[in-house]
N, C-alpha and C. Protein backbone atom coordinates (compact mmCIF):
# COMPACT_ATOMS: atom_id res chain seq x y z
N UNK A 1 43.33 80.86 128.06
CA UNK A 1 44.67 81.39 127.86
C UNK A 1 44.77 82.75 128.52
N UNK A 2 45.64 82.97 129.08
CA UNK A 2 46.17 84.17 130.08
C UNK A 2 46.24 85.40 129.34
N UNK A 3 46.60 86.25 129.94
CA UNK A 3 46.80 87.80 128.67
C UNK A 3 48.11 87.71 128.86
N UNK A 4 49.01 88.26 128.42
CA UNK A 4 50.42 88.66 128.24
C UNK A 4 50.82 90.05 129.55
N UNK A 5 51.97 89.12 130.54
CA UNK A 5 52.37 90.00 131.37
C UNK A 5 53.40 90.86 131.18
N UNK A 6 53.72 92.56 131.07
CA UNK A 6 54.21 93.36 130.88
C UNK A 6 55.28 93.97 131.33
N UNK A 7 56.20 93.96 131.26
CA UNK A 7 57.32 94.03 131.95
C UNK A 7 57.74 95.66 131.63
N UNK A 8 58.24 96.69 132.47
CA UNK A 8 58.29 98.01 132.65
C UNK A 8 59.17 98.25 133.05
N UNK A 9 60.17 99.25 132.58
CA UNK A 9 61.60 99.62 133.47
C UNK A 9 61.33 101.15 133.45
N UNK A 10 61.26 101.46 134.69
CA UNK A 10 61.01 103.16 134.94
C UNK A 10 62.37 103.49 135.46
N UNK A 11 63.19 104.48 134.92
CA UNK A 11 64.04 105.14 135.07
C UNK A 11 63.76 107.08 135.45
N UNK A 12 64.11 107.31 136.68
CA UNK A 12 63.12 108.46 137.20
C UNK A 12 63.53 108.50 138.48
N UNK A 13 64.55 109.97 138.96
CA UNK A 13 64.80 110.02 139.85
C UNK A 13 64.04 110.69 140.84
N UNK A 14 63.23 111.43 140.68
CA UNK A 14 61.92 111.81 141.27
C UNK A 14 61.18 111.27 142.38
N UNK A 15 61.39 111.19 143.56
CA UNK A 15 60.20 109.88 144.16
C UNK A 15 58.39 110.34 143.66
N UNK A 16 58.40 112.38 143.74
CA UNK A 16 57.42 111.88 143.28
C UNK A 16 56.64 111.65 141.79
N UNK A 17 57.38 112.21 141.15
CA UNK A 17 57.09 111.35 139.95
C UNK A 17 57.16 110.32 139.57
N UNK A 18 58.02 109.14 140.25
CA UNK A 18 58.19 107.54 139.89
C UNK A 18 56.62 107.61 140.99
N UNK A 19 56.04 108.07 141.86
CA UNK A 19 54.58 107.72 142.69
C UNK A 19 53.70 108.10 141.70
N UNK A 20 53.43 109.06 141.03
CA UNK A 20 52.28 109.42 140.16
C UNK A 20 52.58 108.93 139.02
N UNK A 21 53.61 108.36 138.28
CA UNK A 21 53.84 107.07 137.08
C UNK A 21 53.06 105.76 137.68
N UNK A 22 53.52 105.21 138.49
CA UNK A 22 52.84 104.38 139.27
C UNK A 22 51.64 104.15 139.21
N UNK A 23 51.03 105.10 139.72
CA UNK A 23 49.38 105.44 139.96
C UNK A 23 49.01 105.63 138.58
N UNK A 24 49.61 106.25 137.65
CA UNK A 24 49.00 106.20 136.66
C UNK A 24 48.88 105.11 135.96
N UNK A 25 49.75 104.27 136.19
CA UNK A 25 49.84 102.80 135.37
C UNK A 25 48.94 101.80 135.89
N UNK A 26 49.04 101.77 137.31
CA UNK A 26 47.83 101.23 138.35
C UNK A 26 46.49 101.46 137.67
N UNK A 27 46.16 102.99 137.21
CA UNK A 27 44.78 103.15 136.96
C UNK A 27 44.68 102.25 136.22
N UNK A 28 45.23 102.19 134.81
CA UNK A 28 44.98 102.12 133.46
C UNK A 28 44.39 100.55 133.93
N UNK A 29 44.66 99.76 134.67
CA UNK A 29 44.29 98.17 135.34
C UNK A 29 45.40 97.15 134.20
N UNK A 30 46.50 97.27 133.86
CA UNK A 30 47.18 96.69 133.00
C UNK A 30 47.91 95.93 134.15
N UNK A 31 47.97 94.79 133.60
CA UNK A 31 49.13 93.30 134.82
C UNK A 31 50.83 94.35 134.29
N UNK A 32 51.70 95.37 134.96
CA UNK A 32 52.94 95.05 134.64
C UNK A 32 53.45 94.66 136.02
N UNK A 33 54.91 94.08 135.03
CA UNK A 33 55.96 93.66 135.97
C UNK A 33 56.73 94.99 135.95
N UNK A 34 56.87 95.82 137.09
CA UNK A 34 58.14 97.27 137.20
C UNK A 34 59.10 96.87 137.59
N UNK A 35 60.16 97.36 137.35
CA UNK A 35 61.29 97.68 137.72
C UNK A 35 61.68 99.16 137.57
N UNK A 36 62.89 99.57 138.60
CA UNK A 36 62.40 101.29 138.76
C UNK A 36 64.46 101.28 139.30
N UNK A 37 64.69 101.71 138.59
CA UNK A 37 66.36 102.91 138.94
C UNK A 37 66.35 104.21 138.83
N UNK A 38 67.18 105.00 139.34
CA UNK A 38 67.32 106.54 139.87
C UNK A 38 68.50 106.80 139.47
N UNK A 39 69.15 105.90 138.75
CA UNK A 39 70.04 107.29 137.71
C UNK A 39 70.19 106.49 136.06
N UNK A 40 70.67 106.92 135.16
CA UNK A 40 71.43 106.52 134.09
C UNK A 40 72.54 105.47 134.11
N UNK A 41 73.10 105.55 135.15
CA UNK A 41 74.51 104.35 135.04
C UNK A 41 73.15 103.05 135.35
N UNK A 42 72.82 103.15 136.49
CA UNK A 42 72.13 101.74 136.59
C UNK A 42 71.05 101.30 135.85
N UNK A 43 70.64 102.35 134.94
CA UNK A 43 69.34 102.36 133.82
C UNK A 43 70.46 101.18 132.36
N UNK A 44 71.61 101.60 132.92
CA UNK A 44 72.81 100.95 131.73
C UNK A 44 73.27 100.03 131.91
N UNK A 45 73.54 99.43 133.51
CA UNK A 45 73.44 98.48 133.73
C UNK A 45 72.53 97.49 133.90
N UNK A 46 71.33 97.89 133.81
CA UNK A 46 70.39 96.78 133.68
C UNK A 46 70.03 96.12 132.48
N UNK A 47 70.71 97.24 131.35
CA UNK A 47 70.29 96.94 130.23
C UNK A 47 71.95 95.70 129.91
N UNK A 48 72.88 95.98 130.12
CA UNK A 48 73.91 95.15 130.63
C UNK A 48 73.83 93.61 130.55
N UNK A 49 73.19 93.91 131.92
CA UNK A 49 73.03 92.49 132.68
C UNK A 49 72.04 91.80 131.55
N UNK A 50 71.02 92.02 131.31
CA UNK A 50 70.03 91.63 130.32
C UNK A 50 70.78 90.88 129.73
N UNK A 51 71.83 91.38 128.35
CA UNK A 51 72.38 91.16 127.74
C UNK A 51 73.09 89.92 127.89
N UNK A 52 73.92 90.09 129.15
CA UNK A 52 75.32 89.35 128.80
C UNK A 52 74.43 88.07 129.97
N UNK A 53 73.80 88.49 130.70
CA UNK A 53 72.94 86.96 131.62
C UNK A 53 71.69 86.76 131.11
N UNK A 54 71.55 86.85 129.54
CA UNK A 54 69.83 86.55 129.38
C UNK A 54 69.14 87.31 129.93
N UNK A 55 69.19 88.00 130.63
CA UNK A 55 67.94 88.34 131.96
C UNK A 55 66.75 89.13 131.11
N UNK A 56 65.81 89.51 132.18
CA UNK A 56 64.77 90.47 131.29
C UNK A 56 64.82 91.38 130.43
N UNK A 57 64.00 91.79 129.65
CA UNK A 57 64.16 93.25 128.91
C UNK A 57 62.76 93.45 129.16
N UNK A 58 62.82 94.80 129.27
CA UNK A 58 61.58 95.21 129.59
C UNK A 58 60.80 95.78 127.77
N UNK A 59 59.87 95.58 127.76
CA UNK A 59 58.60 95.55 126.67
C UNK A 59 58.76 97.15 126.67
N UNK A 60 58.70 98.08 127.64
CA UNK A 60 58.52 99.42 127.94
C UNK A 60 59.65 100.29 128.40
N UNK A 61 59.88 101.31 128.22
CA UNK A 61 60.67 101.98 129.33
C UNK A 61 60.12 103.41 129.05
N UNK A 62 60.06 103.69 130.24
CA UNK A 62 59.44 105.13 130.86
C UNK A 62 60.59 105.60 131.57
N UNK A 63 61.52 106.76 130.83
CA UNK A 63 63.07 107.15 130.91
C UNK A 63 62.89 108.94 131.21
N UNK A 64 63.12 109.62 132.12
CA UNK A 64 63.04 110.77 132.06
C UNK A 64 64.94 111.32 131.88
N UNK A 65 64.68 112.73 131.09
CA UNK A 65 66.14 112.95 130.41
C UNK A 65 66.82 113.28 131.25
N UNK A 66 66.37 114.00 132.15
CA UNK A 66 67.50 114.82 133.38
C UNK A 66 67.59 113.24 134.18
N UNK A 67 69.05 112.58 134.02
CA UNK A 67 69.02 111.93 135.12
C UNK A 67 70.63 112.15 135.80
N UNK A 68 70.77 111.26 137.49
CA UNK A 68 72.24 111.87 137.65
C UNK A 68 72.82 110.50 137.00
N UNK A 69 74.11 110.70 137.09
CA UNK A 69 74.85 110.00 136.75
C UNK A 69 75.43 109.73 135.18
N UNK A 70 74.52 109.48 134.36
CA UNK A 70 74.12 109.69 132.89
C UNK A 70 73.01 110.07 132.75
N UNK A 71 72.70 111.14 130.99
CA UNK A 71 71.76 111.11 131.10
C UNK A 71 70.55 110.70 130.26
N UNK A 72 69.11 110.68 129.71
CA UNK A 72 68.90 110.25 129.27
C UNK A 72 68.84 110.10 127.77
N UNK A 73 69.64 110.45 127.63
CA UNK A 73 69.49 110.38 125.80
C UNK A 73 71.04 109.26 125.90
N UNK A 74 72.20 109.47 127.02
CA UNK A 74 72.62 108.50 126.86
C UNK A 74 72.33 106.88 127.12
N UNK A 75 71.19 106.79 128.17
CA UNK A 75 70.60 105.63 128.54
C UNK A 75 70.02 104.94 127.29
N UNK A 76 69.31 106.47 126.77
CA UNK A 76 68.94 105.52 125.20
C UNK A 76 69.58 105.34 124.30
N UNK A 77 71.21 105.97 124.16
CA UNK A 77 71.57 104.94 122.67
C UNK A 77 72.77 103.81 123.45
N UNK A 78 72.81 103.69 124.96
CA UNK A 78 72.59 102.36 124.90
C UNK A 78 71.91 101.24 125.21
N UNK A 79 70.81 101.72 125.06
CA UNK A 79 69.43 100.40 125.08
C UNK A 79 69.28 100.42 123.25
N UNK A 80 69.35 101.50 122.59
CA UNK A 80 69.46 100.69 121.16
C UNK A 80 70.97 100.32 120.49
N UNK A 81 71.91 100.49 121.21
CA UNK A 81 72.86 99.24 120.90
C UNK A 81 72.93 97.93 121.68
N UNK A 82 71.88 97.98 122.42
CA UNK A 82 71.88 96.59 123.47
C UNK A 82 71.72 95.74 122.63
N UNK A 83 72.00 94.12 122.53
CA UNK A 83 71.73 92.97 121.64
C UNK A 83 70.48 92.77 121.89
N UNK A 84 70.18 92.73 123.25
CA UNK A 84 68.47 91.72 123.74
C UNK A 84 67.39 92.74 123.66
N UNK A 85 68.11 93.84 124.22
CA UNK A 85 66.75 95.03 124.15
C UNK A 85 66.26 96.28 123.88
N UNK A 86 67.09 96.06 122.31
CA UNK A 86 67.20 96.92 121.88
C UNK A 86 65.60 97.61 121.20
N UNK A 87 64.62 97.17 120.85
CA UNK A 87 63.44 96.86 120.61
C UNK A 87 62.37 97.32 121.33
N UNK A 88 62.88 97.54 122.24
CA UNK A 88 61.80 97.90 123.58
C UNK A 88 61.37 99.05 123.32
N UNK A 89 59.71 99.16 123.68
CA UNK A 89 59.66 100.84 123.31
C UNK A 89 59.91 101.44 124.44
N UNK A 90 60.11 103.27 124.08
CA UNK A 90 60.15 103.83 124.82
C UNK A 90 59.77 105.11 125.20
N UNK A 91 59.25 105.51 126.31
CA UNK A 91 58.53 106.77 126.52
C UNK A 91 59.10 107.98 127.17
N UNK A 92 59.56 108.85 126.71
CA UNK A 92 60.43 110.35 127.22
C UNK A 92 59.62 110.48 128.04
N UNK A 93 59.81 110.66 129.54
CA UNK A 93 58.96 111.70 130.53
C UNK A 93 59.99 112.80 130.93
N UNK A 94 59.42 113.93 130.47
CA UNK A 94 60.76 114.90 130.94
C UNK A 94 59.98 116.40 131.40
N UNK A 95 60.62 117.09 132.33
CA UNK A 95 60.16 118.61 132.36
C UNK A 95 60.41 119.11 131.46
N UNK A 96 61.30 118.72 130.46
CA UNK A 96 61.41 119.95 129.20
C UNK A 96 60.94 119.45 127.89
N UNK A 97 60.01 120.72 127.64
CA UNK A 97 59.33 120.70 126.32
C UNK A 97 59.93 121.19 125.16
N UNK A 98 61.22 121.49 125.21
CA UNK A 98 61.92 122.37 124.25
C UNK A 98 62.36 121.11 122.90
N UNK A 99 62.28 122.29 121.48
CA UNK A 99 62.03 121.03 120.60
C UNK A 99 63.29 120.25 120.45
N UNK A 100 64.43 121.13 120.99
CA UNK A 100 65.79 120.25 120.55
C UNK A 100 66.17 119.29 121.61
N UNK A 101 65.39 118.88 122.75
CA UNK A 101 65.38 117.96 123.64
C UNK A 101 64.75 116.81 122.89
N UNK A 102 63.37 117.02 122.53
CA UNK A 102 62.54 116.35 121.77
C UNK A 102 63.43 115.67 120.52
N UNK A 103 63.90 116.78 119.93
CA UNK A 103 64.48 116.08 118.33
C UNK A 103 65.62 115.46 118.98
N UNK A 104 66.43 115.48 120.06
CA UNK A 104 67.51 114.54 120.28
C UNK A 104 67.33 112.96 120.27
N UNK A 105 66.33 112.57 120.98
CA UNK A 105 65.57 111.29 121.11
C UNK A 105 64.59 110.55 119.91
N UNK A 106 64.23 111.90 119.39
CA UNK A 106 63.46 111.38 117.99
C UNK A 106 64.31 110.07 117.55
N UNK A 107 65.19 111.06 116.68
CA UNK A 107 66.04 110.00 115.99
C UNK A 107 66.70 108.26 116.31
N UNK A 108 66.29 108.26 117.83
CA UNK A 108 66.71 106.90 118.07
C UNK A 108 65.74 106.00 118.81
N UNK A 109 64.45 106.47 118.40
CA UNK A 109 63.11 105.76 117.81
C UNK A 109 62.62 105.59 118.83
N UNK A 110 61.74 106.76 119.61
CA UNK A 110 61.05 106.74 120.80
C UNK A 110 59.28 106.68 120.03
N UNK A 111 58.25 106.01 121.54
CA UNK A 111 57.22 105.75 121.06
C UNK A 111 56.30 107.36 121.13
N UNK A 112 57.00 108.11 122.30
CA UNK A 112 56.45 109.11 122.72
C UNK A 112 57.39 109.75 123.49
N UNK A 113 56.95 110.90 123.51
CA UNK A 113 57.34 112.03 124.16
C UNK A 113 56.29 112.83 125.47
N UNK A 114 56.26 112.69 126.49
CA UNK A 114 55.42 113.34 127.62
C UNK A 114 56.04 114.55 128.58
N UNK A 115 55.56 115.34 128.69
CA UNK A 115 56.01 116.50 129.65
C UNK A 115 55.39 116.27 130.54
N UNK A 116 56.34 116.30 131.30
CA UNK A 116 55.59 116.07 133.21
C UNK A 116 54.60 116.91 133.28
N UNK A 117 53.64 116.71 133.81
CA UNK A 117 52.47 117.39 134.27
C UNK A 117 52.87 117.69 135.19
N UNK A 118 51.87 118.57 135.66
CA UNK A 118 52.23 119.81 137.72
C UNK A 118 51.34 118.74 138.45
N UNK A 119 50.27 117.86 138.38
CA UNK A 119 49.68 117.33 139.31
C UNK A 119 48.71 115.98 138.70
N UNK A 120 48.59 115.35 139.67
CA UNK A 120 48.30 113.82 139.49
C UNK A 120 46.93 113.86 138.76
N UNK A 121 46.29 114.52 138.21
CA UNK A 121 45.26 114.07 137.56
C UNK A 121 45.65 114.42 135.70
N UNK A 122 46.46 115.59 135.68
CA UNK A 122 47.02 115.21 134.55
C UNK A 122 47.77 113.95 133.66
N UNK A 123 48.83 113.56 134.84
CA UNK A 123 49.41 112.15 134.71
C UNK A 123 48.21 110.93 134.54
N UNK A 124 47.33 111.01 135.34
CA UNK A 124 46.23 109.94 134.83
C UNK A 124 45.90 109.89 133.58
N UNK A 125 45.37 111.70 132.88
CA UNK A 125 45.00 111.86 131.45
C UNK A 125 45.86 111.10 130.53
């Protein structure tokens, strides 16, 4: 019997931080399936489409807060009013460590909270 394949939605306008997420996920040797958008509206529409066409939900999402378009604290309350995926965990990657960034997201049931690191061997840690 197979292991269970992982499905990942990285939201992260960064190229290089969506590259050192990457690499870091690469290390860890885990099978995911990524998917990767660069702002909030399409982080909302994917969660959307899910919904109303069945389509995937991702198991994970790795969401950083500064995004354009929307941002992320709105991406997340609507992935927990989504019907299909609402469930999914999810991981804050953000430059800001400040606690009322942090306590905004608390409340609508994140797995973690991460501050960008300055360089790729932190992101591995």
């Amino acid at each position: 019997m197979g292991s269970k394949r992982y499905t990942a939605l990285i939201v992260e306008d960064s190229k290089t931080d969506l590259f050192l997420i990457r690499e870091a996920i690469e290390s860890v040797g885990v099978e995911v399936k990524l998917h990767v958008v660069q702002n909030g509206e399409a982080a909302i529409q994917f969660f959307e489409t899910a919904d109303v066409d069945d389509g995937e939900c991702p198991d994970l999402v790795i969401l950083d807060l500064n995004l354009p378009k929307k941002s992320g604290n709105e991406v997340l309350r609507h992935l927990r009013a989504n019907r299909r995926c609402s469930k999914a965990k999810v991981l804050i990657v953000s430059s800001s460590n400040a606690p009322l960034d942090r306590r905004s997201v608390e409340d609508l049931g994140i797995a973690g909270y991460f501050t960008k690191p300055s360089g790729y061997a932190e992101y591995s840690a």
